[in-house]
Protein backbone atom coordinates (compact mmCIF):
# COMPACT_ATOMS: atom_id res chain seq x y z
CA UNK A 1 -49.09 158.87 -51.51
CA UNK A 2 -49.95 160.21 -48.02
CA UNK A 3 -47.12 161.72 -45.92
CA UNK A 4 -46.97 160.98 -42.41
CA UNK A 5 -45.22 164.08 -41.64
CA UNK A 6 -46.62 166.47 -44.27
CA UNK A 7 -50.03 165.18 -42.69
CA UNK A 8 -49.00 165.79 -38.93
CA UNK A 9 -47.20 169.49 -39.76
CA UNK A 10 -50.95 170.41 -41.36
CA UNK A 11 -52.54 169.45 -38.61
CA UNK A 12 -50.56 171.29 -36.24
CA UNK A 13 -50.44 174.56 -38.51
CA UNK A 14 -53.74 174.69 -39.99
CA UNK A 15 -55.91 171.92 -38.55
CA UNK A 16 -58.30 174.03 -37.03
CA UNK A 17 -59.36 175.09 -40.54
CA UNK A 18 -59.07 171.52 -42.06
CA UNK A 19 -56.59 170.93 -44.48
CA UNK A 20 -54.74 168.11 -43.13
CA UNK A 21 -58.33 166.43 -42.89
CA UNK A 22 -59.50 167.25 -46.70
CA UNK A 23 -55.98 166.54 -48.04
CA UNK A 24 -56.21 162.89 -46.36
CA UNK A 25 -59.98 162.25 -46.88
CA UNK A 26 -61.49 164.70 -49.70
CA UNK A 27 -63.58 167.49 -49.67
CA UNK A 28 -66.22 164.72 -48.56
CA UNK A 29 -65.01 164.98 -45.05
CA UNK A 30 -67.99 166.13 -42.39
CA UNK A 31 -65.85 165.90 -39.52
CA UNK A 32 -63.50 168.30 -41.71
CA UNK A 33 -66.36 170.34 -42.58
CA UNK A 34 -67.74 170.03 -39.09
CA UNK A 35 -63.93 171.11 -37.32
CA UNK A 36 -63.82 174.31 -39.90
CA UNK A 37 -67.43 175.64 -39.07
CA UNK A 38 -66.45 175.37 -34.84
CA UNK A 39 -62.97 177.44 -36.04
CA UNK A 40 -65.23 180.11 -37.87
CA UNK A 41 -67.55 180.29 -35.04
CA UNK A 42 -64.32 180.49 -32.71
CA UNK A 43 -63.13 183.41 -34.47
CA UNK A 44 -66.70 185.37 -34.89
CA UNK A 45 -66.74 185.07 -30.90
CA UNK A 46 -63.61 187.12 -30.74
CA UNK A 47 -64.60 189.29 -33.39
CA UNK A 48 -67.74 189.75 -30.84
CA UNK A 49 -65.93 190.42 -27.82
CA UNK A 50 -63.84 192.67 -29.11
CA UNK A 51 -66.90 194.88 -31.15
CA UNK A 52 -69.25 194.12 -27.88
CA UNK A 53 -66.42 194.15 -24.92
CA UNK A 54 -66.53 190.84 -23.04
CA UNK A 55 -69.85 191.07 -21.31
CA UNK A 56 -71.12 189.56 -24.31
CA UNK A 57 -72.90 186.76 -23.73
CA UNK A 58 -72.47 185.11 -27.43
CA UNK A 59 -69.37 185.64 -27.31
CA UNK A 60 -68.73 183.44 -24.09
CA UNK A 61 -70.23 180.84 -25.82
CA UNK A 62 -68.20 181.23 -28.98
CA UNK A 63 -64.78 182.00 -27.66
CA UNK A 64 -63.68 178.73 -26.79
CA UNK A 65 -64.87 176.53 -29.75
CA UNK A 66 -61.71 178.06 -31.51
CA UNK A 67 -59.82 176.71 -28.62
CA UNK A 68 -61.46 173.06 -28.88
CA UNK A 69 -60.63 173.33 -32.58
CA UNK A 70 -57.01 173.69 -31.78
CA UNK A 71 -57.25 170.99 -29.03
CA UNK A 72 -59.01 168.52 -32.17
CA UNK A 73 -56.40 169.22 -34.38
CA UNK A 74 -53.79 168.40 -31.74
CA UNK A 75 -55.06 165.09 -30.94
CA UNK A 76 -55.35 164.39 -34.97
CA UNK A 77 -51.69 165.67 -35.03
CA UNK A 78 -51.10 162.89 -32.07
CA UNK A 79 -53.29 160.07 -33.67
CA UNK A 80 -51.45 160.03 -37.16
CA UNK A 81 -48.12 160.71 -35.82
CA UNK A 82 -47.95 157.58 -33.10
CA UNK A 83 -49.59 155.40 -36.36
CA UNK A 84 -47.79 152.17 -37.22
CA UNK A 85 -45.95 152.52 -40.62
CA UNK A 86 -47.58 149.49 -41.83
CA UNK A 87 -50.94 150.65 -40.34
CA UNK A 88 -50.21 154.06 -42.29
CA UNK A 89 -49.65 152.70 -45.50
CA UNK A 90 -52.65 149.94 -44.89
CA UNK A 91 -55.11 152.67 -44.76
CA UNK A 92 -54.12 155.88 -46.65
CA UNK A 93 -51.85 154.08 -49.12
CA UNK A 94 -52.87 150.70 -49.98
CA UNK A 95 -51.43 150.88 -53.41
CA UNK A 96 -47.85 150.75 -52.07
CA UNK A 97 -45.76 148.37 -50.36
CA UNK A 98 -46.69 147.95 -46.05
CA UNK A 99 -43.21 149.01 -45.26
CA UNK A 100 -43.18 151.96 -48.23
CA UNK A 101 -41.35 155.11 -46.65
CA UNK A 102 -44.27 157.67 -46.81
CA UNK A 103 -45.59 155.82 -43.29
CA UNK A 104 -41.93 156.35 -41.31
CA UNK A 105 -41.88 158.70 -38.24
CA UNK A 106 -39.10 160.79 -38.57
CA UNK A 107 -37.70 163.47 -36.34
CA UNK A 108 -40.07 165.62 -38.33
CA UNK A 109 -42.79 164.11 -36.98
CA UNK A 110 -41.82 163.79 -33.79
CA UNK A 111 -41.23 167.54 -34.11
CA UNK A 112 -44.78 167.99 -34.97
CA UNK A 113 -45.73 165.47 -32.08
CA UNK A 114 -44.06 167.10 -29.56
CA UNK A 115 -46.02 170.57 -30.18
CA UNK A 116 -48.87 168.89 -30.61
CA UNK A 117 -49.31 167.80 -27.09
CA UNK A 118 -48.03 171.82 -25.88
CA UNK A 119 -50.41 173.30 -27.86
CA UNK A 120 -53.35 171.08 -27.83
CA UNK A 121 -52.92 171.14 -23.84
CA UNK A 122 -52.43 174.62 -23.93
CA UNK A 123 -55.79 175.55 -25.76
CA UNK A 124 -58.06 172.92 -24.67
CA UNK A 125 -57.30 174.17 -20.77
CA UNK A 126 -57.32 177.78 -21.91
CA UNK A 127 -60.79 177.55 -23.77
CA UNK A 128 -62.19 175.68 -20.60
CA UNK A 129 -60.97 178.17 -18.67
CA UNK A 130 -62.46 181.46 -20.15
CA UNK A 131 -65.74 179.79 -20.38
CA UNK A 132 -66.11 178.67 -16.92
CA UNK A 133 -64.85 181.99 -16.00
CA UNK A 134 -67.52 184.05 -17.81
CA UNK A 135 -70.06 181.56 -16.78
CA UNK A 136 -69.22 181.87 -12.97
CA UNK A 137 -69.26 185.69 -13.04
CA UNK A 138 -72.50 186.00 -15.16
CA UNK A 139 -73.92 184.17 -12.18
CA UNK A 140 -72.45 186.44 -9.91
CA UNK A 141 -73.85 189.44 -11.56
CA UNK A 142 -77.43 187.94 -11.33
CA UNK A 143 -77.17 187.00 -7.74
CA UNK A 144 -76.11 190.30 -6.70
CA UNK A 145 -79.17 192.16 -8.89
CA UNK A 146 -81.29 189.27 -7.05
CA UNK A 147 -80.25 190.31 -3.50
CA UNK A 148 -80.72 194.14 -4.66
């Protein structure tokens, strides 16, 4: 039996490392696997700009996949918790009855909705943000050793 709103709060807390994914579809999961490697990456990037300082090019790069992580796990937090009860049960418990409570949205959920779309917001524009912003002034630095 699959929890709506056991599934939505591990997507909010710990999506970005992709429990909520292998608890609903198995170890199996490439998108899973796929989501944790980004996070990993995410958090080597700040591991780099804080051994390297932040002219590190790498660690431009790397910085905002943790964000994008956090932004995926949002919208997973948003796509189970706005799912149908009867579509819930339909697809992650067929053995059960369509109207079977593990599918209801609760204030729980709607909890875990709500923070969902702060946080994924939040991080998606933040990740966007540093990256253009470290892109725009690495291109400033060349143009001014170019006109030197």
């Amino acid at each position: 039996m699959k929890n709506k709103s056991l599934v939505c709060w591990l997507s909010l807390l710990v999506g970005c490392f992709s429990l909520a994914r292998f608890y609903m579809f198995g170890l199996r999961d490439s998108v899973g696997w796929a989501l944790l490697f980004m996070s990993l990456l995410g958090i080597y990037g700040f591991e780099r700009a804080h051994s390297f300082g932040l002219d590190d090019p790498l660690s431009w790069w790397l910085v905002p996949l943790i964000g994008l992580s956090v932004a995926v796990s949002a919208l997973h937090t948003i796509y189970w918790g706005l799912m149908s009860v009867a579509r819930w049960n339909n697809s992650y418990n067929p053995q059960t009855d369509i109207e079977s409570s593990s599918g209801n949205t609760n204030w729980l959920t709607i909890g875990a909705l709500v923070l969902a779309l702060m946080l994924g917001t939040t991080a998606l524009l933040s990740s966007l943000a540093y990256g253009f912003q470290r892109y725009f002034e690495s291109q400033i630095e060349e143009s001014q050793k170019l006109s030197q």
